[in-house]
Protein backbone atom coordinates (compact mmCIF):
# COMPACT_ATOMS: atom_id res chain seq x y z
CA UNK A 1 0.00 0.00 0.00
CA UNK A 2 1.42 3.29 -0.82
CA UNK A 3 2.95 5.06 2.21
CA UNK A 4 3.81 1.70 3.92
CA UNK A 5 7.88 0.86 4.19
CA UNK A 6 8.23 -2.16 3.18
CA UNK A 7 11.38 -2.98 5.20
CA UNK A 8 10.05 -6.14 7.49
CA UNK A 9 7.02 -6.44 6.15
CA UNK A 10 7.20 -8.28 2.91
CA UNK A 11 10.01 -11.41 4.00
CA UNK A 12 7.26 -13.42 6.20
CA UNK A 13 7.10 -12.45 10.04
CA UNK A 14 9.18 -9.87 11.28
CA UNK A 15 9.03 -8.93 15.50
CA UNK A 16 9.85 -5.39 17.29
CA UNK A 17 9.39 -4.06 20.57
CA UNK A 18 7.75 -1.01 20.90
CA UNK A 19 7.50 1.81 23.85
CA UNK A 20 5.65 4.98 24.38
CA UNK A 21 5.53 7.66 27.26
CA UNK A 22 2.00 8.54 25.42
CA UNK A 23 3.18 12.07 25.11
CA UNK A 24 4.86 11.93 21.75
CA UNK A 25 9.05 10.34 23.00
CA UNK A 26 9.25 6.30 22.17
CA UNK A 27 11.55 3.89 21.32
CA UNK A 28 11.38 1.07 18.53
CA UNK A 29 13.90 -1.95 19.00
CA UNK A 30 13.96 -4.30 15.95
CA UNK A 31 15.75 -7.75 16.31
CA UNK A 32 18.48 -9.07 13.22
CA UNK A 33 20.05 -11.92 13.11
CA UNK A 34 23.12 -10.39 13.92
CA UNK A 35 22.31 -7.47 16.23
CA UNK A 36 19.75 -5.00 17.27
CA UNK A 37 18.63 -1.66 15.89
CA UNK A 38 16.87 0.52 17.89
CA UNK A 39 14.95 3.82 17.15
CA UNK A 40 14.78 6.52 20.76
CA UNK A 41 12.50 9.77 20.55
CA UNK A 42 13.41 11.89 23.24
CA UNK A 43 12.08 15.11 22.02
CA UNK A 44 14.64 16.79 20.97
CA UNK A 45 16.12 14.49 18.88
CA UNK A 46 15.68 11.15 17.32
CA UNK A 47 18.37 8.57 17.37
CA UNK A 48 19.30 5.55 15.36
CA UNK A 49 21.23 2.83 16.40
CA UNK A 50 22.30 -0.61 14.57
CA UNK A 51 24.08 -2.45 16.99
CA UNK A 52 25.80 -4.84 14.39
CA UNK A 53 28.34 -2.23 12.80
CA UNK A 54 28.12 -0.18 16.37
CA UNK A 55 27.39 3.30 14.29
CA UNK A 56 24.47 5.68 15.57
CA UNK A 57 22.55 8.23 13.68
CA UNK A 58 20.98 11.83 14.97
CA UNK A 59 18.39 13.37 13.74
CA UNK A 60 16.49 16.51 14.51
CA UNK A 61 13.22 15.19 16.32
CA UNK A 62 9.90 15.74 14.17
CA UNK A 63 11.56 14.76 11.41
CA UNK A 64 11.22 11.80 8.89
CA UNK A 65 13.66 9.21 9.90
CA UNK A 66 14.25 6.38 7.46
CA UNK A 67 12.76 2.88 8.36
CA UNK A 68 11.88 4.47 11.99
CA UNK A 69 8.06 4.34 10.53
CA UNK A 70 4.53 3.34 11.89
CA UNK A 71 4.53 0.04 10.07
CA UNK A 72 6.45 -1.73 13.03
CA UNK A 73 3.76 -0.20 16.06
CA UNK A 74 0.25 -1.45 15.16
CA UNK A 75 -1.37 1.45 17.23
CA UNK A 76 0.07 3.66 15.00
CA UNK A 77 -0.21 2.52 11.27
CA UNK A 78 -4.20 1.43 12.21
CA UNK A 79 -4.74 5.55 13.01
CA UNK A 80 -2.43 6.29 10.37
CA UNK A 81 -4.63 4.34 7.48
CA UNK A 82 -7.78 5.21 9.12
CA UNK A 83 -7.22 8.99 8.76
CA UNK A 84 -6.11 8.14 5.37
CA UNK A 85 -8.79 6.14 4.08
CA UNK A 86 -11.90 7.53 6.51
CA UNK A 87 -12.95 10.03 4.10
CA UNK A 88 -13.48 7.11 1.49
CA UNK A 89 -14.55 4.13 2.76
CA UNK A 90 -17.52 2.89 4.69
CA UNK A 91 -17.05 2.02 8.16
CA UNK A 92 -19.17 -0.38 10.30
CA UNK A 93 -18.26 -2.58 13.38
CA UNK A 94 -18.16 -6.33 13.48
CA UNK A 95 -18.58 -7.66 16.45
CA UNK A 96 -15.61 -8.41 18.88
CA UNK A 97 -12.48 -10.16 19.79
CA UNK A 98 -9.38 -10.75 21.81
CA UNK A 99 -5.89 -9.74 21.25
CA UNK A 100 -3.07 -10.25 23.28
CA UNK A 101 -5.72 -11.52 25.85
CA UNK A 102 -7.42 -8.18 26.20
CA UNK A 103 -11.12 -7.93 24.98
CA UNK A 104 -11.61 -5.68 21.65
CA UNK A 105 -13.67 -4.91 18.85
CA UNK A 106 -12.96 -4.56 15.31
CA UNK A 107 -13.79 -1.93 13.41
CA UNK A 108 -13.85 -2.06 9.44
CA UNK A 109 -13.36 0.08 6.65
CA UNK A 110 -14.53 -0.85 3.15
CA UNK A 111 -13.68 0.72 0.03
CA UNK A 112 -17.02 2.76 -0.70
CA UNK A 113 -18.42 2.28 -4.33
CA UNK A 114 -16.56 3.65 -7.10
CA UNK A 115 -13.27 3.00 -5.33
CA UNK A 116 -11.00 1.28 -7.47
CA UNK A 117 -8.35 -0.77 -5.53
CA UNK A 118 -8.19 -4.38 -5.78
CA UNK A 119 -8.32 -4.57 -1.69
CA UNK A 120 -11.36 -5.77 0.03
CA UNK A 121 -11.21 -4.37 3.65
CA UNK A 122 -9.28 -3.43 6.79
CA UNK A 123 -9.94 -4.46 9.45
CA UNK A 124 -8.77 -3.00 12.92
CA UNK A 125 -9.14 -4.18 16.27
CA UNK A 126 -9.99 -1.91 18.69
CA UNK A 127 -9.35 -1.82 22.69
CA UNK A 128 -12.51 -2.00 24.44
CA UNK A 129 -10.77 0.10 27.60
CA UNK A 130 -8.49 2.15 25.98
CA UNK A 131 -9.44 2.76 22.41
CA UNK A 132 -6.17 1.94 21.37
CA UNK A 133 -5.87 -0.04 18.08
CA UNK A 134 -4.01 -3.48 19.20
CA UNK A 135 -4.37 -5.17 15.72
CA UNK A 136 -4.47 -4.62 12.15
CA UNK A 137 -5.50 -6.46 8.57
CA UNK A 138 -5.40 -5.54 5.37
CA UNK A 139 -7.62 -8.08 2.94
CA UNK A 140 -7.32 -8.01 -0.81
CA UNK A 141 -8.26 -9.95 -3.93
CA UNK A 142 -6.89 -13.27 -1.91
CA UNK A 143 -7.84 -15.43 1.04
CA UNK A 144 -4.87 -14.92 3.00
CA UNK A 145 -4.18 -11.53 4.29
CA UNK A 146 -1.93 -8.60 2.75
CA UNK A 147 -0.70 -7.51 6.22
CA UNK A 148 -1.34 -8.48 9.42
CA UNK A 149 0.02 -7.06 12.19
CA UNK A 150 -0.92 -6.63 16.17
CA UNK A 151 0.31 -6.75 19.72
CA UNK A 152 1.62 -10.56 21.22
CA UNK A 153 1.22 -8.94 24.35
CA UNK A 154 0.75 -5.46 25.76
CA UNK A 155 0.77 -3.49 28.94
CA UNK A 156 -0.59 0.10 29.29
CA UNK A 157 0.61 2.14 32.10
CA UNK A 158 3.41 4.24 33.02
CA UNK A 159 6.90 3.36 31.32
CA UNK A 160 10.59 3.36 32.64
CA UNK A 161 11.76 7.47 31.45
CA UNK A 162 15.26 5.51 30.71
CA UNK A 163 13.76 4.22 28.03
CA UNK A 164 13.49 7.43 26.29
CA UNK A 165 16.76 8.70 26.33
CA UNK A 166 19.69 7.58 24.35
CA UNK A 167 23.39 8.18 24.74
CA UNK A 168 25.94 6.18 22.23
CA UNK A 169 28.18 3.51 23.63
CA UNK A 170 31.74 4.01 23.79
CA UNK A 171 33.77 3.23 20.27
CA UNK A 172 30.49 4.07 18.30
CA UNK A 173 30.53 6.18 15.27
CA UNK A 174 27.82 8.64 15.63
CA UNK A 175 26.49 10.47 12.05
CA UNK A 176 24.18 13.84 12.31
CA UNK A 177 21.63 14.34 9.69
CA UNK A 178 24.20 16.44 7.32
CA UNK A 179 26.07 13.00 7.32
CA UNK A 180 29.05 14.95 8.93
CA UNK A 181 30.70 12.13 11.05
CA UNK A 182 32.17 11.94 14.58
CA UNK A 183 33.72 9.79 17.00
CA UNK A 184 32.71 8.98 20.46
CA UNK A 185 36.12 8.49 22.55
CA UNK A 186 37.10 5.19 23.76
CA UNK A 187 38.82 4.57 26.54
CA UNK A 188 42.54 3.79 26.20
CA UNK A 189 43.77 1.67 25.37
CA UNK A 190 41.46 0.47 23.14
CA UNK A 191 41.78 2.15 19.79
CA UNK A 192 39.35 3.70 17.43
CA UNK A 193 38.64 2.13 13.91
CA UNK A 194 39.14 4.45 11.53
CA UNK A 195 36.94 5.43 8.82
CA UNK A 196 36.27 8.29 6.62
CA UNK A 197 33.64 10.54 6.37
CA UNK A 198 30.41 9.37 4.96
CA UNK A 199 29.56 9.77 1.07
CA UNK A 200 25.62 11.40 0.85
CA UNK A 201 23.99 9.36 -1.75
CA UNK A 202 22.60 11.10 -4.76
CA UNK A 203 19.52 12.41 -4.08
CA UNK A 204 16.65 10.80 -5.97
CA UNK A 205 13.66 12.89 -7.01
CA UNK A 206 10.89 13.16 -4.51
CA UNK A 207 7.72 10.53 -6.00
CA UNK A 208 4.51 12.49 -6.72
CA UNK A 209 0.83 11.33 -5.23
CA UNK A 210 -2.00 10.97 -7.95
CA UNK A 211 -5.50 10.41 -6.21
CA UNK A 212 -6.52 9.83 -2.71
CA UNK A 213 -7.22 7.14 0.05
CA UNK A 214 -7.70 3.86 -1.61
CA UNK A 215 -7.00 4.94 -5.04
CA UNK A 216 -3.22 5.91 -4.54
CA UNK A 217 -1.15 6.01 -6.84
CA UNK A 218 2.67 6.58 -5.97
CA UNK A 219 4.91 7.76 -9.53
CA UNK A 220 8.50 8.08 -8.79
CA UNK A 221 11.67 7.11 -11.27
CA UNK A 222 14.37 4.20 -10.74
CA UNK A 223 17.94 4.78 -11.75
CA UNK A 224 18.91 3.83 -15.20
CA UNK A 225 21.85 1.65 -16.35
CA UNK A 226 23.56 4.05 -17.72
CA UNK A 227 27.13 5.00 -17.73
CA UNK A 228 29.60 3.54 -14.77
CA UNK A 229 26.18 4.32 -12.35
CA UNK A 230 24.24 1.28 -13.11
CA UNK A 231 21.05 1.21 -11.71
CA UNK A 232 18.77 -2.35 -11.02
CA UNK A 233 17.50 -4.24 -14.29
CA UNK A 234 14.15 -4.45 -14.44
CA UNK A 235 14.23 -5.49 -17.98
CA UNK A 236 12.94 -9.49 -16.64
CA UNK A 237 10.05 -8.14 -13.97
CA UNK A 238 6.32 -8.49 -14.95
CA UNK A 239 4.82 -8.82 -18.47
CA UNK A 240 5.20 -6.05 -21.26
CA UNK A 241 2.60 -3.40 -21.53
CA UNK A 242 2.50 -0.52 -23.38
CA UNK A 243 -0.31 2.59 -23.21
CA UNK A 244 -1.03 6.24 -24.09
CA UNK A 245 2.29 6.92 -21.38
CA UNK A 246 4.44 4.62 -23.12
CA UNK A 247 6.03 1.56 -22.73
CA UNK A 248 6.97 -0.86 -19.52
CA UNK A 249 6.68 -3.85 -17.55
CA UNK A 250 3.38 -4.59 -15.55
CA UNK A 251 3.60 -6.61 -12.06
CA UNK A 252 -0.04 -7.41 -10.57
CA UNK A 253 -0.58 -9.13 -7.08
CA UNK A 254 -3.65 -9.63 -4.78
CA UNK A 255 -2.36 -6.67 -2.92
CA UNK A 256 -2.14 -4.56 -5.91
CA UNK A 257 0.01 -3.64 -9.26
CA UNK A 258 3.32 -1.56 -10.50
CA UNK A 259 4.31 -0.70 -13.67
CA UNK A 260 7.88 -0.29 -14.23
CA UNK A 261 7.79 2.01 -17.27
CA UNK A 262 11.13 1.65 -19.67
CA UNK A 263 12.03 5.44 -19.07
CA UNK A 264 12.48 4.95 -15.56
CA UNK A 265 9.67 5.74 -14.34
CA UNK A 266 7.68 3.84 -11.77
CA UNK A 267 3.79 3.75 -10.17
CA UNK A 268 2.74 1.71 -7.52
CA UNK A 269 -0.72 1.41 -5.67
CA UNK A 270 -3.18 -0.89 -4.31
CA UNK A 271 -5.31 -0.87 -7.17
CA UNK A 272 -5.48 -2.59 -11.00
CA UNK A 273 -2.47 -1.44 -13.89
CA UNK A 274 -5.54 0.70 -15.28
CA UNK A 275 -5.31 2.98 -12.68
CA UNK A 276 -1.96 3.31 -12.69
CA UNK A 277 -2.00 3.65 -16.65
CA UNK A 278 -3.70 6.61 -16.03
CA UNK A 279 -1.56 8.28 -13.48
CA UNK A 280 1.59 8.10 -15.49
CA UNK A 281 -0.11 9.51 -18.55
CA UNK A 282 -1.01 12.73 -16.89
């Protein structure tokens, strides 16, 4: 679905621990198979650390920070895609359930007619107590569902403050936002890898949005294999298509479509290679 990373959520079941002082500060801890990286809000800034190469990043709270989304914290991405896709869809509640042993009831949201996306429903369950969303599923043209993701177990309450604050460990390599990188001091004797300053990658073009809530189409633009920069070949994805925007590669799932077009440009939405068709053409 557009707007969802897809980092952990399209390689089978993925696990995080998530933490909130309910005022806005959190702190997202993802397991790997070789280390840990964790994601602390303390207001005034937002840190990033991946325990497996020891290297933390800083960012300016408030901000967007990459792969720190709402996608692993089912609380959040259920509010985010019902603001989203309120204002189009139909909603109705269906009953009740339990999740993570605590009573709920789901609430779902239907695509309202004339919608065109290929998905069915979401469905969200609800906390009977505290309203807060403790599961979420996304249903499309298949049986099985697109996403699914909720709450093993949950406690509401007050949380440890520690959790909210972060300061790197000794030896790490911490980077700032303008990729400008520094070194935390070790104690002697141990000594400091050394390492250069970090290379910004070129910065791709920002995608553009055609439509709204379940119609969404994302348009952005791979890199081409030109030159000594040779960007990903595409050239075996999907089946050829061709339309008033030109000429591509079409990729259609239960979940949705893409269309890799052959100038580099690509759209992406939960909804039928019509739709897109139209979006690139404008």
């Amino acid at each position: 679905m557009p707007g969802l990373p897809a980092e952990g959520l399209t390689d089978g079941t993925s696990t995080a621990r998530v933490w909130s002082d309910g005022a806005g500060d959190g702190r997202l801890a993802i397991p790997g198979d070789d280390g840990e990286r964790t994601y602390v809000r303390d207001g005034t800034t937002t840190w990033v650390y991946d325990s497996t190469d020891r290297t933390a990043t800083r960012f300016p709270s408030r901000t967007h920070v990459p792969d720190a989304d709402a996608a692993k914290d089912p609380a959040a991405l259920a509010r985010t895609l019902v603001t989203r896709l309120g204002a189009t869809s139909v909603l109705r509640v269906d009953g009740t359930t339990e999740v993570a042993g605590r009573p709920a009831y789901t609430l779902v949201l239907a695509p309202k007619p004339g919608e065109r996306t290929v998905l069915r429903e979401v469905r969200a369950a609800v906390d009977a107590q505290t309203r807060t969303p403790l599961e979420l599923t996304v249903l499309g043209a298949g049986t099985d569902p697109v996403l699914r993701i909720g709450f093993d177990e949950v406690t509401f309450g007050p949380q440890d403050p520690a959790l909210f604050t972060f300061t790197p460990p000794p030896g790490a390599t911490v980077r700032d936002g303008t990729e400008r990188t520094v070194k935390q001091p070790v104690p002697a004797p141990a000594p400091v890898p050394g390492s250069g300053p970090a290379v910004p990658p070129a910065r791709a073009a920002a995608p553009t949005v055609v439509g709204e809530g379940w119609d969404t189409v994302v348009v952005g633009r791979v890199p081409q294999r030109t030159g000594d920069q040779q960007g990903p070949d595409l050239s075996a994805l999907g089946t050829p298509v061709s339309g008033p925007w030109g000429a591509g590669r079409e990729i259609t799932t239960n979940a949705g479509s893409a269309i890799l077009a052959d100038d580099g440009r690509v759209a992406v939405g939960a909804v039928g290679p019509d739709v897109l068709g139209e979006a690139l053409a404008r």
